[in-house]
PDB file of N, CA and C in Angstrom:
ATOM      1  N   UNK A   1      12.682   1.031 -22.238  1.00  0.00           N
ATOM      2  CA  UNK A   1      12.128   2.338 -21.940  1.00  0.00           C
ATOM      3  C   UNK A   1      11.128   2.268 -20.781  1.00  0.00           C
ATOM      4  N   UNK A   2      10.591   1.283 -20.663  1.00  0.00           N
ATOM      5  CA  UNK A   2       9.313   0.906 -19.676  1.00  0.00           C
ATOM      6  C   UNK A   2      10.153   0.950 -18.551  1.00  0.00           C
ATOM      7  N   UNK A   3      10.990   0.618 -18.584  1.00  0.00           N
ATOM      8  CA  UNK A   3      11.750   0.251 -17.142  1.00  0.00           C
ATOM      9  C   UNK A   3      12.200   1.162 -16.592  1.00  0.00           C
ATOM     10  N   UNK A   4      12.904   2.167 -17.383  1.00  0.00           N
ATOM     11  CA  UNK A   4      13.270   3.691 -17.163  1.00  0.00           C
ATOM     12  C   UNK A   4      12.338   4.519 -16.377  1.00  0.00           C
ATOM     13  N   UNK A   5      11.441   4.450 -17.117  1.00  0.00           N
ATOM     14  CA  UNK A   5      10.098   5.150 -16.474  1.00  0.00           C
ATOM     15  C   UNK A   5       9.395   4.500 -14.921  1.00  0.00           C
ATOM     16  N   UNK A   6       9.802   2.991 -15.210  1.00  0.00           N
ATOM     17  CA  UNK A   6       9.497   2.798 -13.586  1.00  0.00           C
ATOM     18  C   UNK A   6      10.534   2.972 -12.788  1.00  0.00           C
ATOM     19  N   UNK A   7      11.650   3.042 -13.087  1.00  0.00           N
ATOM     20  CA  UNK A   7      12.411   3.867 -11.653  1.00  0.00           C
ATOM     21  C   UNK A   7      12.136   5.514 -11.829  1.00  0.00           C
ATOM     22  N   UNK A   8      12.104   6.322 -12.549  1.00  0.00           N
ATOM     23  CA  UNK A   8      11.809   7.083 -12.484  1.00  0.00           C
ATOM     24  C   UNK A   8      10.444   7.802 -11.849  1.00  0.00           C
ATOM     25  N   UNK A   9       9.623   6.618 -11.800  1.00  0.00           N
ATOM     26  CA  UNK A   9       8.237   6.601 -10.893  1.00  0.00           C
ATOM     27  C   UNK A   9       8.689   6.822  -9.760  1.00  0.00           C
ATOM     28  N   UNK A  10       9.508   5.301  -9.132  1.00  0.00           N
ATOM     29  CA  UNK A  10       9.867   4.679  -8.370  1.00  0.00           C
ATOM     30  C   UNK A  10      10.664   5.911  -7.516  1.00  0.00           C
ATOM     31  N   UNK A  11      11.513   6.863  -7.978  1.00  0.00           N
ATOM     32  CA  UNK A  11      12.205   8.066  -7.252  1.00  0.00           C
ATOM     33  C   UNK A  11      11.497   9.204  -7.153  1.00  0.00           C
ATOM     34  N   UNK A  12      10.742   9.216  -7.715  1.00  0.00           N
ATOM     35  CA  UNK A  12       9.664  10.523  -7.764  1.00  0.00           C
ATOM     36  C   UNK A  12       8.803   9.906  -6.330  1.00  0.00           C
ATOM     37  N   UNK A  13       8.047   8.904  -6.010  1.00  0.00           N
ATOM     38  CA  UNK A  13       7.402   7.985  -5.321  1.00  0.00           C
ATOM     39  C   UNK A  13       8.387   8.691  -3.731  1.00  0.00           C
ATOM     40  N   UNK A  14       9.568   7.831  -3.996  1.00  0.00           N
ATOM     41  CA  UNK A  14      10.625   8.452  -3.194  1.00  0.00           C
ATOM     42  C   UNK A  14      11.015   9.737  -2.018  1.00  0.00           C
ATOM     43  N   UNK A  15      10.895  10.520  -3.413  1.00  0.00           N
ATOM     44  CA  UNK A  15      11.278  12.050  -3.102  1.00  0.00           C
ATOM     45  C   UNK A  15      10.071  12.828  -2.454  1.00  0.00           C
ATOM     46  N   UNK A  16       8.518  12.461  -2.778  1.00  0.00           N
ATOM     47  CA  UNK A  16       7.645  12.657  -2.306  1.00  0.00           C
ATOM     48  C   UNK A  16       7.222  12.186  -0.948  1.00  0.00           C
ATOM     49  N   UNK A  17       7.522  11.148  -0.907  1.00  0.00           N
ATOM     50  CA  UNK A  17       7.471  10.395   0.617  1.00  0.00           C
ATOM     51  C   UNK A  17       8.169  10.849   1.797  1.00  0.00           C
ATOM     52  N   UNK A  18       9.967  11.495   1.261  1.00  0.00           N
ATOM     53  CA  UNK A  18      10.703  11.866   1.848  1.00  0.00           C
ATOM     54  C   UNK A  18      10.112  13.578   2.364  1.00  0.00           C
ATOM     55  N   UNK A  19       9.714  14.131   1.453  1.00  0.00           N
ATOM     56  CA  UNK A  19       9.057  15.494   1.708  1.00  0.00           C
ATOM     57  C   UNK A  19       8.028  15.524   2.134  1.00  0.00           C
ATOM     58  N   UNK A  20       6.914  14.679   2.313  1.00  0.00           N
ATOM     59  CA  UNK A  20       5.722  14.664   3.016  1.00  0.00           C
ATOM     60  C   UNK A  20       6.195  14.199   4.896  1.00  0.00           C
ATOM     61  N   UNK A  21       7.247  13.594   4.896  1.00  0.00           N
ATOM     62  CA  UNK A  21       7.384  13.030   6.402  1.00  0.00           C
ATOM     63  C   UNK A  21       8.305  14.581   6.747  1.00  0.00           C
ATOM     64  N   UNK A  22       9.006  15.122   5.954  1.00  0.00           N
ATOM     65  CA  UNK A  22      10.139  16.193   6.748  1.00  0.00           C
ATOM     66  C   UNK A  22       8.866  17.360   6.855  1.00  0.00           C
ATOM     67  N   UNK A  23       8.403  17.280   6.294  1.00  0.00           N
ATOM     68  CA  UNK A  23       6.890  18.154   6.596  1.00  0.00           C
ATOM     69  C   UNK A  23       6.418  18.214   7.737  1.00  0.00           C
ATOM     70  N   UNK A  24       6.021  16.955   7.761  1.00  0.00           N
ATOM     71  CA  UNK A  24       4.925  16.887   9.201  1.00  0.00           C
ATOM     72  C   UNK A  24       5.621  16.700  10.424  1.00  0.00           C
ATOM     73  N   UNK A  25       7.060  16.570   9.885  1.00  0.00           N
ATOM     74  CA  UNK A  25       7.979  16.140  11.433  1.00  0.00           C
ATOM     75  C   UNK A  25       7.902  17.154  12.509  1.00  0.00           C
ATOM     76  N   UNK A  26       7.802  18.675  12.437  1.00  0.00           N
ATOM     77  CA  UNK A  26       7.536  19.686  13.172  1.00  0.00           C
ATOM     78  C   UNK A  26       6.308  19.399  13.711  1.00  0.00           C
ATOM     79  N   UNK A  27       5.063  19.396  13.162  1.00  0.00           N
ATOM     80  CA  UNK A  27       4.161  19.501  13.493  1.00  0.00           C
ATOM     81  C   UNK A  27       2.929  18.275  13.995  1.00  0.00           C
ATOM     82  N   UNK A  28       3.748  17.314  13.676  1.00  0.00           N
ATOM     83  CA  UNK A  28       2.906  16.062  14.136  1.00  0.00           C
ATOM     84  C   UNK A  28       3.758  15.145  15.141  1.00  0.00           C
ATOM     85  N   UNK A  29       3.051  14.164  15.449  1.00  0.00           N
ATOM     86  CA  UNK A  29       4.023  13.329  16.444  1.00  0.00           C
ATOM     87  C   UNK A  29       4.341  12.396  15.493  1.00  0.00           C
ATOM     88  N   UNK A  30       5.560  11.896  15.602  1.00  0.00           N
ATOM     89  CA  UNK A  30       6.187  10.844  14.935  1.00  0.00           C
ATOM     90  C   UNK A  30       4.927   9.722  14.471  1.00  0.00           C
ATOM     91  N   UNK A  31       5.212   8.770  15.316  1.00  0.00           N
ATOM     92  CA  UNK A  31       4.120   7.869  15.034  1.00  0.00           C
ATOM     93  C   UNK A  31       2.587   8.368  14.517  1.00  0.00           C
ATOM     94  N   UNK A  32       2.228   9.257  14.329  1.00  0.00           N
ATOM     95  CA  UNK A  32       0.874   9.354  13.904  1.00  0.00           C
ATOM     96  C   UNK A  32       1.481  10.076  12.093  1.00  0.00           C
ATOM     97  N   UNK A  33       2.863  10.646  12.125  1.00  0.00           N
ATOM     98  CA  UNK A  33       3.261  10.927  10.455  1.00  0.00           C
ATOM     99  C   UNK A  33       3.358   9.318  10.089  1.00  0.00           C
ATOM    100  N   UNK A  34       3.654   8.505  10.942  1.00  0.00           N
ATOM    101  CA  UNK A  34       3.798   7.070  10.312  1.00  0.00           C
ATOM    102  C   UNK A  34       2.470   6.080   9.967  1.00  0.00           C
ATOM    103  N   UNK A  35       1.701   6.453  10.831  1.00  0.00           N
ATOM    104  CA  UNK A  35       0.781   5.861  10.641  1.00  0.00           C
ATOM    105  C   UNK A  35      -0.500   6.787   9.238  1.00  0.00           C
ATOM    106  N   UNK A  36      -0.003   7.677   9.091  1.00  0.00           N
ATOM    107  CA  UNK A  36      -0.747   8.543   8.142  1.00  0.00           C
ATOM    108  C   UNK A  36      -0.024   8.206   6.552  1.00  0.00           C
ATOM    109  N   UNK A  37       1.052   8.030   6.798  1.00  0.00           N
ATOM    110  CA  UNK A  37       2.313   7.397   5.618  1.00  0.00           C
ATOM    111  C   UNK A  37       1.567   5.994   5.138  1.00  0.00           C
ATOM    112  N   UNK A  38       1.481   4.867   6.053  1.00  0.00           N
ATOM    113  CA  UNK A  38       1.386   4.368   6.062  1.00  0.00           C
ATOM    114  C   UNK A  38      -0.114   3.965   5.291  1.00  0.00           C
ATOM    115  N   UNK A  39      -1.381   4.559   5.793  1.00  0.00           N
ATOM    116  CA  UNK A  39      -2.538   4.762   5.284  1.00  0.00           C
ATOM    117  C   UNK A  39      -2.947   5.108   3.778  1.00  0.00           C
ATOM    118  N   UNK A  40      -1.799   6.217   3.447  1.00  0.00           N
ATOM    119  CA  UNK A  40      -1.671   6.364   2.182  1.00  0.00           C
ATOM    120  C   UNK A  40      -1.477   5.636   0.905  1.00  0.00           C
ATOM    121  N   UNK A  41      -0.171   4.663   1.594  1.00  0.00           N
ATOM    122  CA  UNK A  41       0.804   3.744   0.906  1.00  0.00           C
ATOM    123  C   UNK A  41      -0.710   2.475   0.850  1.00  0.00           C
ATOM    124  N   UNK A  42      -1.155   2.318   1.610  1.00  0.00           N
ATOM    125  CA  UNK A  42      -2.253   1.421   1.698  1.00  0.00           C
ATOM    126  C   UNK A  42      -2.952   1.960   0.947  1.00  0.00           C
ATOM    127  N   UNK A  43      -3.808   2.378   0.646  1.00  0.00           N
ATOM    128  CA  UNK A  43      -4.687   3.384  -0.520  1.00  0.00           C
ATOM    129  C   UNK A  43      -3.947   3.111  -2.027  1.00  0.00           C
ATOM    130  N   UNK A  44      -2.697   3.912  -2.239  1.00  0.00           N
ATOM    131  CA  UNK A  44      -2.317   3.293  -3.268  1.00  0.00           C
ATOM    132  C   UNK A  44      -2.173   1.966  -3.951  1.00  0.00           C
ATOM    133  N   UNK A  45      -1.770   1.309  -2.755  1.00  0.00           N
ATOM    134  CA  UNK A  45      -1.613  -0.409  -3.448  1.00  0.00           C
ATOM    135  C   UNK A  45      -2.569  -0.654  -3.626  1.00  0.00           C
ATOM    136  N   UNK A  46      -3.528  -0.548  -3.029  1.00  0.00           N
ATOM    137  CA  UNK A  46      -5.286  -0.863  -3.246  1.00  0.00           C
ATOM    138  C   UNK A  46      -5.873  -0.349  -4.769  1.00  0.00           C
ATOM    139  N   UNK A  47      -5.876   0.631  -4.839  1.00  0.00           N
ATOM    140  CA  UNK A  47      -6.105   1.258  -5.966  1.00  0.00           C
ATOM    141  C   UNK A  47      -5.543   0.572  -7.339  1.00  0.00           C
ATOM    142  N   UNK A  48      -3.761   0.613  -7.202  1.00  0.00           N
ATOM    143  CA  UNK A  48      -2.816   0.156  -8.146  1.00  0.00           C
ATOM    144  C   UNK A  48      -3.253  -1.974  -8.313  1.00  0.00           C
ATOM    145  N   UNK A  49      -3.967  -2.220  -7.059  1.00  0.00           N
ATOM    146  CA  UNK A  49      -4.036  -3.744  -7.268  1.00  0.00           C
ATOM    147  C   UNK A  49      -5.618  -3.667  -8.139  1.00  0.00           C
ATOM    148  N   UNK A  50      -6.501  -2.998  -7.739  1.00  0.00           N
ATOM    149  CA  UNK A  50      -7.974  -2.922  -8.576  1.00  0.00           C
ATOM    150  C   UNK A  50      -7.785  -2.777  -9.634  1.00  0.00           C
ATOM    151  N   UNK A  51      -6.639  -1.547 -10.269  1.00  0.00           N
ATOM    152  CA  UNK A  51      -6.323  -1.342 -11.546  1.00  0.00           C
ATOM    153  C   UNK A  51      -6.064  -2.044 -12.472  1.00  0.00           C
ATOM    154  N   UNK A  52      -5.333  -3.077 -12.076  1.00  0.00           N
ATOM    155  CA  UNK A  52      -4.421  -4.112 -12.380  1.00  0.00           C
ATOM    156  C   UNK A  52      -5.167  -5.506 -12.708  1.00  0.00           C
ATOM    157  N   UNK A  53      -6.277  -5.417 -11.603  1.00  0.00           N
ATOM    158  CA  UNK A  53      -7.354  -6.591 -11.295  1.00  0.00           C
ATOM    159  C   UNK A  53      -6.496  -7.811 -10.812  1.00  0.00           C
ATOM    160  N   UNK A  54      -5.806  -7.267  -9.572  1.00  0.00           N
ATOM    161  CA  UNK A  54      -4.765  -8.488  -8.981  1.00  0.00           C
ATOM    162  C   UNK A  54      -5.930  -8.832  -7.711  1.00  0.00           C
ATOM    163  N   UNK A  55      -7.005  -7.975  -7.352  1.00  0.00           N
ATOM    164  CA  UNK A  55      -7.816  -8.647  -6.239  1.00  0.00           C
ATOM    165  C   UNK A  55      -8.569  -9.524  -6.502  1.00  0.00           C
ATOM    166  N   UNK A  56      -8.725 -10.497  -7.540  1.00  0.00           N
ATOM    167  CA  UNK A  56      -9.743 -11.330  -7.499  1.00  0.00           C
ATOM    168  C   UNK A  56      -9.235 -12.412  -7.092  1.00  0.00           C
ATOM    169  N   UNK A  57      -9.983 -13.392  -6.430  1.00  0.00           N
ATOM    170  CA  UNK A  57      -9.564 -14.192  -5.577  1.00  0.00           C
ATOM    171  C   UNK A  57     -10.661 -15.295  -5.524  1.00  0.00           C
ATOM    172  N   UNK A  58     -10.778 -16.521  -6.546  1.00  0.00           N
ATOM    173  CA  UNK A  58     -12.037 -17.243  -6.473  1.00  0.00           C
ATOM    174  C   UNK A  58     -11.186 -18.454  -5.520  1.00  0.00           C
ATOM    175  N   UNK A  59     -12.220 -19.266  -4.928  1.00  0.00           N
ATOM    176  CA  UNK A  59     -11.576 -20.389  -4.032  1.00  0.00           C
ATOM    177  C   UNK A  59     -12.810 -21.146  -4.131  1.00  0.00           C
ATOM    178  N   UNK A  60     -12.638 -22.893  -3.675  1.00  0.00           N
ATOM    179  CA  UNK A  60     -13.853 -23.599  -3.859  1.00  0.00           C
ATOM    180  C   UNK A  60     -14.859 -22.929  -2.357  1.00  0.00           C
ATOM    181  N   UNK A  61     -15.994 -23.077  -2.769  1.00  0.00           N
ATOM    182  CA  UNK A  61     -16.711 -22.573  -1.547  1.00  0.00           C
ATOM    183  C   UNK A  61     -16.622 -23.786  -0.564  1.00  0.00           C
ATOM    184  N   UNK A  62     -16.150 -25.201  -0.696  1.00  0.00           N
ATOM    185  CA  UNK A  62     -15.999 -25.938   0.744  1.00  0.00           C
ATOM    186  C   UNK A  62     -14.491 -25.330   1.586  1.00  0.00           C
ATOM    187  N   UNK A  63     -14.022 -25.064   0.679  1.00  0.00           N
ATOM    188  CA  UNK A  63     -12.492 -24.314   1.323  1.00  0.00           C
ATOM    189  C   UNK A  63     -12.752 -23.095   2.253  1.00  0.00           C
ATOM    190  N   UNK A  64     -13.249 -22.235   1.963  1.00  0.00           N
ATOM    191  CA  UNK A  64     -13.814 -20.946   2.583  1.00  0.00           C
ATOM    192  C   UNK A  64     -13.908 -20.866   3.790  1.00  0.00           C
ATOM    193  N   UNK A  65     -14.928 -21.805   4.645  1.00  0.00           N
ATOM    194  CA  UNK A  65     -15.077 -22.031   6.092  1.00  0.00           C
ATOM    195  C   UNK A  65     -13.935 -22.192   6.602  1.00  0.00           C
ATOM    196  N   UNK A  66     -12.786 -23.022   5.654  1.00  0.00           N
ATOM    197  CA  UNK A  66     -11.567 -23.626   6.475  1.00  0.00           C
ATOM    198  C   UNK A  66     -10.382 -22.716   6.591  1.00  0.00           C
ATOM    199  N   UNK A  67     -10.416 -21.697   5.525  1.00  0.00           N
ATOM    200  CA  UNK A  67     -10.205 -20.509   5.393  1.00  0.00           C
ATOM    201  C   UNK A  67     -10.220 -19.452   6.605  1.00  0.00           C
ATOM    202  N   UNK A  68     -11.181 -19.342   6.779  1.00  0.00           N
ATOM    203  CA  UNK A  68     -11.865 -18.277   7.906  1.00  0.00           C
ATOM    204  C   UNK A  68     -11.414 -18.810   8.951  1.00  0.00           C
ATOM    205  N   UNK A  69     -11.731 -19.790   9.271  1.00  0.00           N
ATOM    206  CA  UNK A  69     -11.335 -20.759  10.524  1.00  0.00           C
ATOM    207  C   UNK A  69      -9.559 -20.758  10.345  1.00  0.00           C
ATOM    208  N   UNK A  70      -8.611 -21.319  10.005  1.00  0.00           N
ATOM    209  CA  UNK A  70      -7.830 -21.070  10.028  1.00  0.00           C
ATOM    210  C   UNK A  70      -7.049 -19.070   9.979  1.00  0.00           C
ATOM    211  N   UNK A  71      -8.039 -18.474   9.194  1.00  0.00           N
ATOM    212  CA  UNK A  71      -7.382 -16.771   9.433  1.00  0.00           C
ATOM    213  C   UNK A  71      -7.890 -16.582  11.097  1.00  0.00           C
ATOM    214  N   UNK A  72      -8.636 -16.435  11.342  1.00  0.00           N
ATOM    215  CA  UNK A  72      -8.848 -15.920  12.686  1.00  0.00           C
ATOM    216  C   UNK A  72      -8.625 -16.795  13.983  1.00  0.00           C
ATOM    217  N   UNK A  73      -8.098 -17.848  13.861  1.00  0.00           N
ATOM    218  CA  UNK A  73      -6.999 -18.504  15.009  1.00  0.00           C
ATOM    219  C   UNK A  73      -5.694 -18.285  15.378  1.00  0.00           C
TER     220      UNK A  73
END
Protein backbone atom coordinates (compact mmCIF):
# COMPACT_ATOMS: atom_id res chain seq x y z
CA UNK A 1 0.00 0.00 0.00
CA UNK A 2 2.98 2.34 0.85
CA UNK A 3 4.18 1.95 -2.49
CA UNK A 4 0.92 2.77 -4.18
CA UNK A 5 0.80 5.91 -2.52
CA UNK A 6 4.32 6.75 -3.56
CA UNK A 7 3.67 6.61 -7.15
CA UNK A 8 0.71 8.16 -6.70
CA UNK A 9 2.75 11.08 -5.00
CA UNK A 10 5.20 10.53 -7.53
CA UNK A 11 2.35 11.47 -10.56
CA UNK A 12 0.64 14.04 -8.75
CA UNK A 13 4.51 15.56 -8.24
CA UNK A 14 4.38 15.03 -12.09
CA UNK A 15 1.25 16.53 -13.23
CA UNK A 16 2.00 19.59 -11.15
CA UNK A 17 5.37 20.23 -12.55
CA UNK A 18 3.96 19.68 -15.99
CA UNK A 19 1.24 22.51 -15.28
CA UNK A 20 3.38 24.93 -13.52
CA UNK A 21 6.00 25.02 -16.68
CA UNK A 22 2.86 25.13 -19.48
CA UNK A 23 1.92 28.09 -17.29
CA UNK A 24 4.72 30.18 -17.32
CA UNK A 25 5.71 29.18 -20.91
CA UNK A 26 3.69 32.31 -22.30
CA UNK A 27 4.81 34.52 -19.98
CA UNK A 28 8.31 33.90 -18.89
CA UNK A 29 11.46 33.13 -20.77
CA UNK A 30 12.29 29.60 -20.98
CA UNK A 31 15.33 29.42 -19.01
CA UNK A 32 14.31 31.56 -16.12
CA UNK A 33 10.74 28.87 -15.91
CA UNK A 34 13.77 26.45 -15.57
CA UNK A 35 15.67 27.91 -13.35
CA UNK A 36 12.57 28.80 -11.04
CA UNK A 37 11.56 24.82 -11.47
CA UNK A 38 14.54 24.09 -10.57
CA UNK A 39 14.77 26.30 -7.22
CA UNK A 40 11.71 24.78 -6.11
CA UNK A 41 12.69 21.13 -6.68
CA UNK A 42 15.76 22.30 -4.55
CA UNK A 43 13.61 23.55 -1.63
CA UNK A 44 11.78 20.42 -1.58
CA UNK A 45 14.63 17.96 -1.37
CA UNK A 46 15.99 20.14 1.30
CA UNK A 47 13.07 20.17 3.32
CA UNK A 48 12.15 16.27 2.48
CA UNK A 49 16.14 15.52 3.46
CA UNK A 50 15.75 17.66 7.10
CA UNK A 51 12.58 15.71 7.54
CA UNK A 52 14.05 12.60 7.13
CA UNK A 53 17.36 13.78 9.01
CA UNK A 54 19.46 12.53 5.91
CA UNK A 55 21.66 15.95 6.41
CA UNK A 56 23.76 15.04 9.11
CA UNK A 57 27.06 14.56 8.20
CA UNK A 58 29.77 14.01 11.13
CA UNK A 59 33.49 13.52 9.72
CA UNK A 60 36.82 13.38 11.83
CA UNK A 61 37.77 17.05 12.28
CA UNK A 62 41.54 16.20 10.82
CA UNK A 63 39.62 15.18 7.58
CA UNK A 64 37.73 18.48 7.18
CA UNK A 65 40.65 20.76 6.01
CA UNK A 66 41.34 17.95 3.43
CA UNK A 67 37.87 18.08 2.60
CA UNK A 68 37.62 21.74 1.83
CA UNK A 69 40.86 21.65 0.15
CA UNK A 70 40.03 19.00 -2.08
CA UNK A 71 36.03 20.60 -2.74
CA UNK A 72 37.25 23.86 -3.91
CA UNK A 73 40.11 22.71 -6.36
Amino acid sequence: MRGAALMVAGQVACVINDAFMKGLAGDVPFLQAIFVRGGMATAILVVSALWLRQLSFRSDPADRWRMLIRTTC
